[in-house]
N, C-alpha and C. Protein backbone atom coordinates (compact mmCIF):
# COMPACT_ATOMS: atom_id res chain seq x y z
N UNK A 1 30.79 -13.69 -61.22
CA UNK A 1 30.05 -13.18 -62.34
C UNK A 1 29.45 -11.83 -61.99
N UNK A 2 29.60 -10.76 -62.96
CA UNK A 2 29.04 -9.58 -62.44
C UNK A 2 27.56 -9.72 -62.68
N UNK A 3 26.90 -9.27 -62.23
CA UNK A 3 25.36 -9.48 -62.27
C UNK A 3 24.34 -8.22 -62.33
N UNK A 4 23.02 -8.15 -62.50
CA UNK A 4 22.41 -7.55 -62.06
C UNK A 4 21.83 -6.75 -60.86
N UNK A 5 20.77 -6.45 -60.58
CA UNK A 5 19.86 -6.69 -59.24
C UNK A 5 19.08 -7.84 -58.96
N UNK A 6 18.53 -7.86 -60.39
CA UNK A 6 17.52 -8.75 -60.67
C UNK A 6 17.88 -10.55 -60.77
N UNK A 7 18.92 -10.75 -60.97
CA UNK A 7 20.23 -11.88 -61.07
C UNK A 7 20.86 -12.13 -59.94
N UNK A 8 21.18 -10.75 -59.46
CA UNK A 8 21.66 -11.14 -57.47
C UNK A 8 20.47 -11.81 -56.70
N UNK A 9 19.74 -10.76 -56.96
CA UNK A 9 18.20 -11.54 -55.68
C UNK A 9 17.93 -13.13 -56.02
N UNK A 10 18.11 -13.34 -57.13
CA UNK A 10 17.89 -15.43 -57.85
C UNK A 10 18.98 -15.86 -57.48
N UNK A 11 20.01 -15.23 -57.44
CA UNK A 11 21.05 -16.38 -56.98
C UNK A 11 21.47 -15.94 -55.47
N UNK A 12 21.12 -15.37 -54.75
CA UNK A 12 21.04 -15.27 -52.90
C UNK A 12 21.09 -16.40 -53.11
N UNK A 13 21.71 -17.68 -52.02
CA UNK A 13 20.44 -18.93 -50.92
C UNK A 13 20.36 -17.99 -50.14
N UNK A 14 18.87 -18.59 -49.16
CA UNK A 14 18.67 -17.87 -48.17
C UNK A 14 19.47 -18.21 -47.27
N UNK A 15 19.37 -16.63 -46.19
CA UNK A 15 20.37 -16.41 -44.91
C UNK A 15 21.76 -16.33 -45.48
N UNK A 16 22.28 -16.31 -47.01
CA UNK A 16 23.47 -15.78 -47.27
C UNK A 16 23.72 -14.24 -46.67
N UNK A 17 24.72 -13.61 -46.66
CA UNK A 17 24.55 -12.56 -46.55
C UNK A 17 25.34 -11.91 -47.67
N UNK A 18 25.43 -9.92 -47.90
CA UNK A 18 25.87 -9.18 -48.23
C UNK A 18 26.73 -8.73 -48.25
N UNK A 19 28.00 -8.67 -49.20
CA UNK A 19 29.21 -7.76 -48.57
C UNK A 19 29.58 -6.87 -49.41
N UNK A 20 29.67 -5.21 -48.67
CA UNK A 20 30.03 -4.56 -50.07
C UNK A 20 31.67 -3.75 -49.55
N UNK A 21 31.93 -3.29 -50.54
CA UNK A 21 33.41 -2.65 -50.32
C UNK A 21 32.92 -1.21 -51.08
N UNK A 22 33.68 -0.05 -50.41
CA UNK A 22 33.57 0.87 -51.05
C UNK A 22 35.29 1.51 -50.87
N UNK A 23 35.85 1.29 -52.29
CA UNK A 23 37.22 1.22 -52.50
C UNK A 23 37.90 2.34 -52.74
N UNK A 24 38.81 2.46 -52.15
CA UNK A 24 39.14 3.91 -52.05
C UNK A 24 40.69 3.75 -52.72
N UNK A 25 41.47 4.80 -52.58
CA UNK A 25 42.78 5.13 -53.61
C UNK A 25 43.90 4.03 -51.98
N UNK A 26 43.31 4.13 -50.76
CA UNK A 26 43.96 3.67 -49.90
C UNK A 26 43.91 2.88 -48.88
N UNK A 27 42.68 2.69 -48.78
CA UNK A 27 41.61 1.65 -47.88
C UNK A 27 40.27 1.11 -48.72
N UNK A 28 39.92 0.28 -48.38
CA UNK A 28 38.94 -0.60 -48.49
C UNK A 28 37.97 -0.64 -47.44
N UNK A 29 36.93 -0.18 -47.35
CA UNK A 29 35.84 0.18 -46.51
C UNK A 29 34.79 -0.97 -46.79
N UNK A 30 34.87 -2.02 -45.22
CA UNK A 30 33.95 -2.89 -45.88
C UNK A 30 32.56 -2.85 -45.12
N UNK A 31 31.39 -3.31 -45.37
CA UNK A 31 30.11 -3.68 -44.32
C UNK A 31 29.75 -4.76 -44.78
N UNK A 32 28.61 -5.30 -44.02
CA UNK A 32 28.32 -6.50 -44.29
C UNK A 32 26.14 -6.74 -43.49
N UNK A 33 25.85 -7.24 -44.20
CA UNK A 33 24.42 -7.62 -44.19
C UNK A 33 23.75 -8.32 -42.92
N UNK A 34 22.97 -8.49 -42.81
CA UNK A 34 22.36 -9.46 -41.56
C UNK A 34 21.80 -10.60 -42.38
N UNK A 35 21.67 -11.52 -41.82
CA UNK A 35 21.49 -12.74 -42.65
C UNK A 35 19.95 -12.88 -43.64
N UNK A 36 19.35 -11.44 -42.77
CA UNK A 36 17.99 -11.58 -43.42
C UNK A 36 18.19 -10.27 -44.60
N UNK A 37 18.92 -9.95 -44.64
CA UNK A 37 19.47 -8.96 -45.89
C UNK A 37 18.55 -7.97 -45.79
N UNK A 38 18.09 -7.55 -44.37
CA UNK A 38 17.71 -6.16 -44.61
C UNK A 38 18.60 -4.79 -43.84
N UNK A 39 19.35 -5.19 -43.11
CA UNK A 39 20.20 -4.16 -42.45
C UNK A 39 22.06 -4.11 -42.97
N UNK A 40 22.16 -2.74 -43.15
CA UNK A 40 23.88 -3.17 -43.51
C UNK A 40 24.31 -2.68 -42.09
N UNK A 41 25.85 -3.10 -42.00
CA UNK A 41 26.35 -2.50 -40.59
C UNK A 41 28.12 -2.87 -41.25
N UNK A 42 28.48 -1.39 -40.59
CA UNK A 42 30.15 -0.89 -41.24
C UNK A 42 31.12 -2.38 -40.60
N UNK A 43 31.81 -3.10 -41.45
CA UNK A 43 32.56 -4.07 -40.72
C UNK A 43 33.64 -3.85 -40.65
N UNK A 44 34.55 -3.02 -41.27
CA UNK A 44 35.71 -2.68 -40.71
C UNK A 44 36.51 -1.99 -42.16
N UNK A 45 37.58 -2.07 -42.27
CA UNK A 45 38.53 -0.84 -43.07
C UNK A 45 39.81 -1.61 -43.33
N UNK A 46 40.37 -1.89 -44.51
CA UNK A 46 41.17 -2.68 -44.57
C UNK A 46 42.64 -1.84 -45.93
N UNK A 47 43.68 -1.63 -45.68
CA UNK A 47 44.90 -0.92 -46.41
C UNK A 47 45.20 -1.81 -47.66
N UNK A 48 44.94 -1.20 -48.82
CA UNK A 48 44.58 -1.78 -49.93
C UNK A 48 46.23 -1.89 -50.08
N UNK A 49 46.42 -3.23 -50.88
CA UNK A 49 48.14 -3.72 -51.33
C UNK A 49 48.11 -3.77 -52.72
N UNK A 50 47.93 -4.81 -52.98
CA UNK A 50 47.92 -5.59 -54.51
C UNK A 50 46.51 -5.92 -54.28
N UNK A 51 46.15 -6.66 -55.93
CA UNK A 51 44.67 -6.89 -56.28
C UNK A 51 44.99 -8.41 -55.40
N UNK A 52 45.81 -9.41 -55.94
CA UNK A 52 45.54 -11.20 -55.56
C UNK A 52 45.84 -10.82 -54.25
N UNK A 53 46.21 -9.61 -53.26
CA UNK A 53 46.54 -10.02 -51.82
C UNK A 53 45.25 -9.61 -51.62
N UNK A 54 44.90 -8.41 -51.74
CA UNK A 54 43.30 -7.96 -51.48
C UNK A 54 42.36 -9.13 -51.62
N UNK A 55 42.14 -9.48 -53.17
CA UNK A 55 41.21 -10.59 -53.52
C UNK A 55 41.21 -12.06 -52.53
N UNK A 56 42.43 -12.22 -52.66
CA UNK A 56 42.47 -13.40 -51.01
C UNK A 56 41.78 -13.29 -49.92
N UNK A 57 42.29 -12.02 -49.09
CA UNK A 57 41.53 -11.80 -47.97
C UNK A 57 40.27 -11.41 -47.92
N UNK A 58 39.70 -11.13 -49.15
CA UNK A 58 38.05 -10.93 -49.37
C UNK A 58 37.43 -12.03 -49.65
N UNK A 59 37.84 -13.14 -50.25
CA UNK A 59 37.35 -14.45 -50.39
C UNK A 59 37.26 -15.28 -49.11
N UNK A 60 38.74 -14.47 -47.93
CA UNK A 60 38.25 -15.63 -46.98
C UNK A 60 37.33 -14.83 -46.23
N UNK A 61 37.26 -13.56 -45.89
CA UNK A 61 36.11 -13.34 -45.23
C UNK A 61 35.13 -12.67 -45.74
N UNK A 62 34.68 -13.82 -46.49
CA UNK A 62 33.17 -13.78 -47.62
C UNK A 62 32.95 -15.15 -47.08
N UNK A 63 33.77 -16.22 -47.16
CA UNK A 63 33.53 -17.24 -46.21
C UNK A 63 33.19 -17.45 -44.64
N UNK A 64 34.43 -16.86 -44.19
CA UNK A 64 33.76 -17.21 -43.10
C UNK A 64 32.63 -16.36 -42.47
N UNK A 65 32.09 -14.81 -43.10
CA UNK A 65 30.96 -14.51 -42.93
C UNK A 65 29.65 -15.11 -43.87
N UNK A 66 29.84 -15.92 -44.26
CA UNK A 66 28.80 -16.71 -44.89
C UNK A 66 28.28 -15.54 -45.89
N UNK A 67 29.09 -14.77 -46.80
CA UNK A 67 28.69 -14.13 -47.76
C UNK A 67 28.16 -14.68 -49.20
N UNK A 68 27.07 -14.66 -49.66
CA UNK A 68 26.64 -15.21 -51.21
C UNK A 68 26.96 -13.94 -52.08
N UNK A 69 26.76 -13.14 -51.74
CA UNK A 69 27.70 -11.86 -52.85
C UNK A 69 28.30 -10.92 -52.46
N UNK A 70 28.57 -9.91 -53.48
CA UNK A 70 29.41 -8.98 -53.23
C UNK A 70 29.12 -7.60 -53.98
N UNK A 71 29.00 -6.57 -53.16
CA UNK A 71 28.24 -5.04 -53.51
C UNK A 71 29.45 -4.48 -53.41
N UNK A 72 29.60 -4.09 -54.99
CA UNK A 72 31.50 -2.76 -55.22
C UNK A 72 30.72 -1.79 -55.54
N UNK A 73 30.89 -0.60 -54.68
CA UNK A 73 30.19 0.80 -54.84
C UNK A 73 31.16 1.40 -56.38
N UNK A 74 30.36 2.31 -57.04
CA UNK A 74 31.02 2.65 -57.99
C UNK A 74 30.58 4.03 -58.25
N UNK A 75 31.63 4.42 -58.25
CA UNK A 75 31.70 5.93 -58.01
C UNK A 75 31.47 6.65 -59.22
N UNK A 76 30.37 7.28 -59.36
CA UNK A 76 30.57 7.90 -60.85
C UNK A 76 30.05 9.29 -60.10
N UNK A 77 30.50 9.80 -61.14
CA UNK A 77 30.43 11.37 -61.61
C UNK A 77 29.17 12.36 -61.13
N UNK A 78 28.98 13.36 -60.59
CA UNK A 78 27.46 13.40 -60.74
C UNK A 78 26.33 13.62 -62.51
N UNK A 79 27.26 13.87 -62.95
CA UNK A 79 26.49 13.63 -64.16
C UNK A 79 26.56 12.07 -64.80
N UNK A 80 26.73 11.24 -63.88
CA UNK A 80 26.94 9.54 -64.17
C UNK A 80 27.66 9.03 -64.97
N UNK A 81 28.83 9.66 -65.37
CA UNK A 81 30.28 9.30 -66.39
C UNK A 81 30.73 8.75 -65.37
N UNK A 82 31.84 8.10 -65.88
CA UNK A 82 32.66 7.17 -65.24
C UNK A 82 34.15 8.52 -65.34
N UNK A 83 35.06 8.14 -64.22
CA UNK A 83 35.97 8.54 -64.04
C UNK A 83 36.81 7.55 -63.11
N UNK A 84 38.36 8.22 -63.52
CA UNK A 84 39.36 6.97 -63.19
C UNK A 84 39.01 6.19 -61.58
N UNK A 85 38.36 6.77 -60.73
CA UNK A 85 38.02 6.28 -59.41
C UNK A 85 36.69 4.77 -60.04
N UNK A 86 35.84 5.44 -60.77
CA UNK A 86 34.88 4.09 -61.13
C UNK A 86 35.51 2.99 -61.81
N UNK A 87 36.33 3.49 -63.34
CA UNK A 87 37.14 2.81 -63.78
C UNK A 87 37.68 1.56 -63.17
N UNK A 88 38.94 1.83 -62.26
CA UNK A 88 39.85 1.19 -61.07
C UNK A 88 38.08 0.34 -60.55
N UNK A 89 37.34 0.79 -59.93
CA UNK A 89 36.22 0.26 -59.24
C UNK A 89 35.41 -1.33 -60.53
N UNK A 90 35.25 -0.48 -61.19
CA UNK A 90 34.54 -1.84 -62.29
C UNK A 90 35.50 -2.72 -62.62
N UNK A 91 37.26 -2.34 -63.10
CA UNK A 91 38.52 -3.20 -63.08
C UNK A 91 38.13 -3.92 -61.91
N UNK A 92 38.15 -4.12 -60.65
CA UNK A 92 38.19 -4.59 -59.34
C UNK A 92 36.85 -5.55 -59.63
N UNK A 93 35.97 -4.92 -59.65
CA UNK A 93 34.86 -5.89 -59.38
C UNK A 93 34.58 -7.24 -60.76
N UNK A 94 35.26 -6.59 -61.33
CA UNK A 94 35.45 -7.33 -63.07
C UNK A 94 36.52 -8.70 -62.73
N UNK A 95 37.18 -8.12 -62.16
CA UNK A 95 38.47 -9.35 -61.78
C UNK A 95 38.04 -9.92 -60.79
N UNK A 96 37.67 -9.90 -59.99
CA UNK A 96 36.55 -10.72 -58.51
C UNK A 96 36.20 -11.37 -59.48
N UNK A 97 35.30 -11.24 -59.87
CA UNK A 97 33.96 -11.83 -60.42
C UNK A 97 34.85 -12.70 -61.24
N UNK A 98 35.91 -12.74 -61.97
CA UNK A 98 36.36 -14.09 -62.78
C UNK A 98 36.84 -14.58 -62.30
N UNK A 99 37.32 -14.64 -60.62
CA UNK A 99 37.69 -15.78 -59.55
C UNK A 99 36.86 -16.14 -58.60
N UNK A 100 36.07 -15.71 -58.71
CA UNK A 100 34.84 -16.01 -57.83
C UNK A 100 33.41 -16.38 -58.34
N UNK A 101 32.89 -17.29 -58.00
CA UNK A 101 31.62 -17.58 -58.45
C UNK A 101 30.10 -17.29 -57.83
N UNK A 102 30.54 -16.34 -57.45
CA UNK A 102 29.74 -15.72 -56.07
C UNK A 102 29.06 -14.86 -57.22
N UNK A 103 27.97 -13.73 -56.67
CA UNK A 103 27.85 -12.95 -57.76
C UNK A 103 28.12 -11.49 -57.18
N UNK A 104 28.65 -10.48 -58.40
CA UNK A 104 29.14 -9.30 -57.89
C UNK A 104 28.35 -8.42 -58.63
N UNK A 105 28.26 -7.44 -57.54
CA UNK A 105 26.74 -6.08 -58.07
C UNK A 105 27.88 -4.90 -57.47
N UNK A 106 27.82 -4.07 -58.84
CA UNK A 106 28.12 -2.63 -59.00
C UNK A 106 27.15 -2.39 -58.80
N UNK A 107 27.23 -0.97 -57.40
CA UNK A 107 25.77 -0.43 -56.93
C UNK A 107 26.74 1.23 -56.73
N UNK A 108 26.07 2.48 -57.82
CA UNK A 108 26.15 3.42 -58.07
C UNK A 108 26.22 4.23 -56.15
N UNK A 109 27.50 4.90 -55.85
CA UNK A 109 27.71 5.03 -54.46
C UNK A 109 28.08 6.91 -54.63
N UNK A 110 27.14 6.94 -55.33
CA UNK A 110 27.78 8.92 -55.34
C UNK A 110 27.26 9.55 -54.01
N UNK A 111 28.14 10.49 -53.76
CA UNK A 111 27.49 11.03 -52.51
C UNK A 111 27.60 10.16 -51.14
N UNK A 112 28.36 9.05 -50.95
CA UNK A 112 27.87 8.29 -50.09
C UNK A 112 28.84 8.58 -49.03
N UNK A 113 30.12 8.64 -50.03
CA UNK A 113 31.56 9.42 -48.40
C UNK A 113 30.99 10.42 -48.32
N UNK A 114 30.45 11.76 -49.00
CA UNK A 114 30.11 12.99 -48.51
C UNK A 114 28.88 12.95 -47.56
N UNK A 115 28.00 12.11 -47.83
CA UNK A 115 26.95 12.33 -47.12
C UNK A 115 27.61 11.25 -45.10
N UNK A 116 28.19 10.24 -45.53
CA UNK A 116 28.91 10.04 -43.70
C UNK A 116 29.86 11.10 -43.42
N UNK A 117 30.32 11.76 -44.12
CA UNK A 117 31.03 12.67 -43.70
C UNK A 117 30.53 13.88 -42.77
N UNK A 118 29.60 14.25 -43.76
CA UNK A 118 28.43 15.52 -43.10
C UNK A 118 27.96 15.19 -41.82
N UNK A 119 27.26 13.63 -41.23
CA UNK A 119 26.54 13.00 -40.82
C UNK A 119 28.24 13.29 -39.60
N UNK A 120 28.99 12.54 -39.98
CA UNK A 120 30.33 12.70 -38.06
C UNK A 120 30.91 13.64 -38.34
N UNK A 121 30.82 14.89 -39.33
CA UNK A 121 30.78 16.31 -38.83
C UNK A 121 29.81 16.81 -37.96
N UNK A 122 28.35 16.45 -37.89
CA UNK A 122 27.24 16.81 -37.42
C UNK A 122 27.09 16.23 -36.17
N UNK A 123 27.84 14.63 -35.96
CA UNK A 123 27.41 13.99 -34.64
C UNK A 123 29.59 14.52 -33.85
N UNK A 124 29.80 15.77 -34.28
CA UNK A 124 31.31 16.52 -33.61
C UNK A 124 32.33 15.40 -33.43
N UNK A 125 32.39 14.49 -34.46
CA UNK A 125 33.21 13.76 -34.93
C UNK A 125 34.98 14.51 -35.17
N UNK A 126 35.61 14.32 -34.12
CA UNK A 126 36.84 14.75 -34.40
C UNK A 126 37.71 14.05 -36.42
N UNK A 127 38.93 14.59 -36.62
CA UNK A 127 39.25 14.44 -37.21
C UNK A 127 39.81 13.22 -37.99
N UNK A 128 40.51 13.01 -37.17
CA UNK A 128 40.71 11.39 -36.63
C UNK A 128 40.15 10.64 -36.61
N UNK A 129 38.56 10.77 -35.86
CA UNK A 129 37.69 10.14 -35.44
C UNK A 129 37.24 9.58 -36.97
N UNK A 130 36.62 10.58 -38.21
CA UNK A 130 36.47 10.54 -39.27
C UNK A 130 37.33 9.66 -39.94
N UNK A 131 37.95 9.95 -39.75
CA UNK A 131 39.16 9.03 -40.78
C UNK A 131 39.15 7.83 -40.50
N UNK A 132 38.52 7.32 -39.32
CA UNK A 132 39.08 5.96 -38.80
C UNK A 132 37.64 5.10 -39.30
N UNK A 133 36.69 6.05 -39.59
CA UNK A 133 35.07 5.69 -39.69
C UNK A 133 34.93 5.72 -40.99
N UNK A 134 35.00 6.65 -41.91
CA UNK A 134 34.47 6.89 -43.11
C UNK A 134 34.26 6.09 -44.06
N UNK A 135 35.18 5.16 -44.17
CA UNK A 135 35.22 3.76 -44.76
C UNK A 135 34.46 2.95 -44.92
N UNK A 136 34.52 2.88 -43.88
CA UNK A 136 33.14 1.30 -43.13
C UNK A 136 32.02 2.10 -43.24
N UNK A 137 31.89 2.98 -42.97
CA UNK A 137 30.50 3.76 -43.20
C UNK A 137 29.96 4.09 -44.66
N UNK A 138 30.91 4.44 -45.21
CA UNK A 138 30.29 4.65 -46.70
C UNK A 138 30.24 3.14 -47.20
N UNK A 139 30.87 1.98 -47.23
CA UNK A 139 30.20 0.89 -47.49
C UNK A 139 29.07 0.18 -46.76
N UNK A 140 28.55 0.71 -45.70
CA UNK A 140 27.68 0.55 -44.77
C UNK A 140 26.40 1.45 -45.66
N UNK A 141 26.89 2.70 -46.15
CA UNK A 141 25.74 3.52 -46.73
C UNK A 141 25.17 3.09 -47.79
N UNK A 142 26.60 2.36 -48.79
CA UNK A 142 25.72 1.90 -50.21
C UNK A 142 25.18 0.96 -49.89
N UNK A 143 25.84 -0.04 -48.66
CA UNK A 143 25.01 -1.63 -49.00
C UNK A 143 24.07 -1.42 -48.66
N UNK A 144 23.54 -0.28 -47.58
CA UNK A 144 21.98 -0.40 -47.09
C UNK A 144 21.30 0.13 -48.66
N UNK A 145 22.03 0.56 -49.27
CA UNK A 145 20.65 1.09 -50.78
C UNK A 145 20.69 0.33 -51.67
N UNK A 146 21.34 -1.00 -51.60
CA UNK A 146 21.92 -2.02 -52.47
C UNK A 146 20.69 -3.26 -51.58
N UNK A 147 20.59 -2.90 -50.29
CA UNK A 147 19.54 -3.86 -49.88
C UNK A 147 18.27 -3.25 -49.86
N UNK A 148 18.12 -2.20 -49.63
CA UNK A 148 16.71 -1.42 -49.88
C UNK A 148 16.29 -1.46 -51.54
N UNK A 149 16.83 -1.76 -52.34
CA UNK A 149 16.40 -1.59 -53.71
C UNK A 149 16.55 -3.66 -53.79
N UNK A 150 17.22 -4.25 -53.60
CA UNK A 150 16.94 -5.71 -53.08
C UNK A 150 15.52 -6.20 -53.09
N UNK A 151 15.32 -5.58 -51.74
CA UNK A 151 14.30 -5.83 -50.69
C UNK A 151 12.95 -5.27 -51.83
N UNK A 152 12.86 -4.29 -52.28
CA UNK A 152 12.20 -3.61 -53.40
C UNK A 152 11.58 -4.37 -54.34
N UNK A 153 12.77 -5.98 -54.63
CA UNK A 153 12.09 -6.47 -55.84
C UNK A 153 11.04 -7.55 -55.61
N UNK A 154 11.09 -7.40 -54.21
CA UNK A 154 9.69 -8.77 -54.06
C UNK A 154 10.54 -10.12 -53.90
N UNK A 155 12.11 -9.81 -54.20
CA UNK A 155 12.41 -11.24 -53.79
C UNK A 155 13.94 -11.10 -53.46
N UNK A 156 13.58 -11.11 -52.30
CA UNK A 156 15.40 -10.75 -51.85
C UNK A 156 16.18 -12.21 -51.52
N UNK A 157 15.35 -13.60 -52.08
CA UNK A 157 16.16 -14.44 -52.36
C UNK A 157 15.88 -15.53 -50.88
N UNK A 158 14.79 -15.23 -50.01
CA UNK A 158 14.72 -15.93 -48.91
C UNK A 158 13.60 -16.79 -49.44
């Protein structure tokens, strides 16, 4: 079910954790929460196929990381229109959410590859190096503002 903020934090159990994806035209950039849902940390980068092969392997490791939801960064515009990258992004999290009973939060991710980008340009991040990171990091960037605005409402569900 796609949800709120306010709808995610009520349906946490506690010590569930967080998982968000920040979906790209070619990878899938995932992170994932600490059980007390205040820290995100980049979990890895995965070569996007089909939606039911993708959606499989995100269901099982939503399980076996003991995930209660799911944070799809959504890329909009800087003037906050949607464009075909958000589009594809809300399609994705729209179709989760009607096989899954977990709950799924679109959390607005503008700026979030540019700003890790800047960040392992700045820490002389080779080229490569970038490419192999950017992923996991920009879903590492939204979920931490997806748990900082969480954490915000007085009830992050523990």
């Amino acid at each position: 079910m796609l949800v709120d903020m306010k709808t995610l934090a009520q349906a946490l159990a506690p010590g569930a954790r967080l998982l968000a994806l920040d979906l790209g035209e070619k990878n899938i950039g995932v992170a994932l929460s600490d059980t007390g849902r205040r820290i995100a940390s980049p979990f890895g980068t995965r070569r996007r196929t089909n939606f039911a092969t993708d959606s499989t392997w995100l269901r099982g490791v939503m399980q076996e990381q003991g995930a209660g939801g799911l944070v799809v960064g959504l890329p909009l515009n800087m003037n906050g229109s949607e464009g075909p990258s958000a589009q594809s992004a809300r399609a994705f999290a729209r179709n989760f959410a009607a096989r899954s009973a977990l709950p799924v939060l679109l959390w607005d991710e503008r700026l979030s590859t540019a700003a890790v980008t800047r960040t392992l340009l700045e820490a002389d991040a080779t080229r490569a190096r970038r490419a192999e990171l950017v992923d996991k990091m920009a879903a590492a960037w939204l979920l931490q503002g997806a748990l900082d605005a969480l954490n915000q409402t007085g009830d992050a569900g523990q």
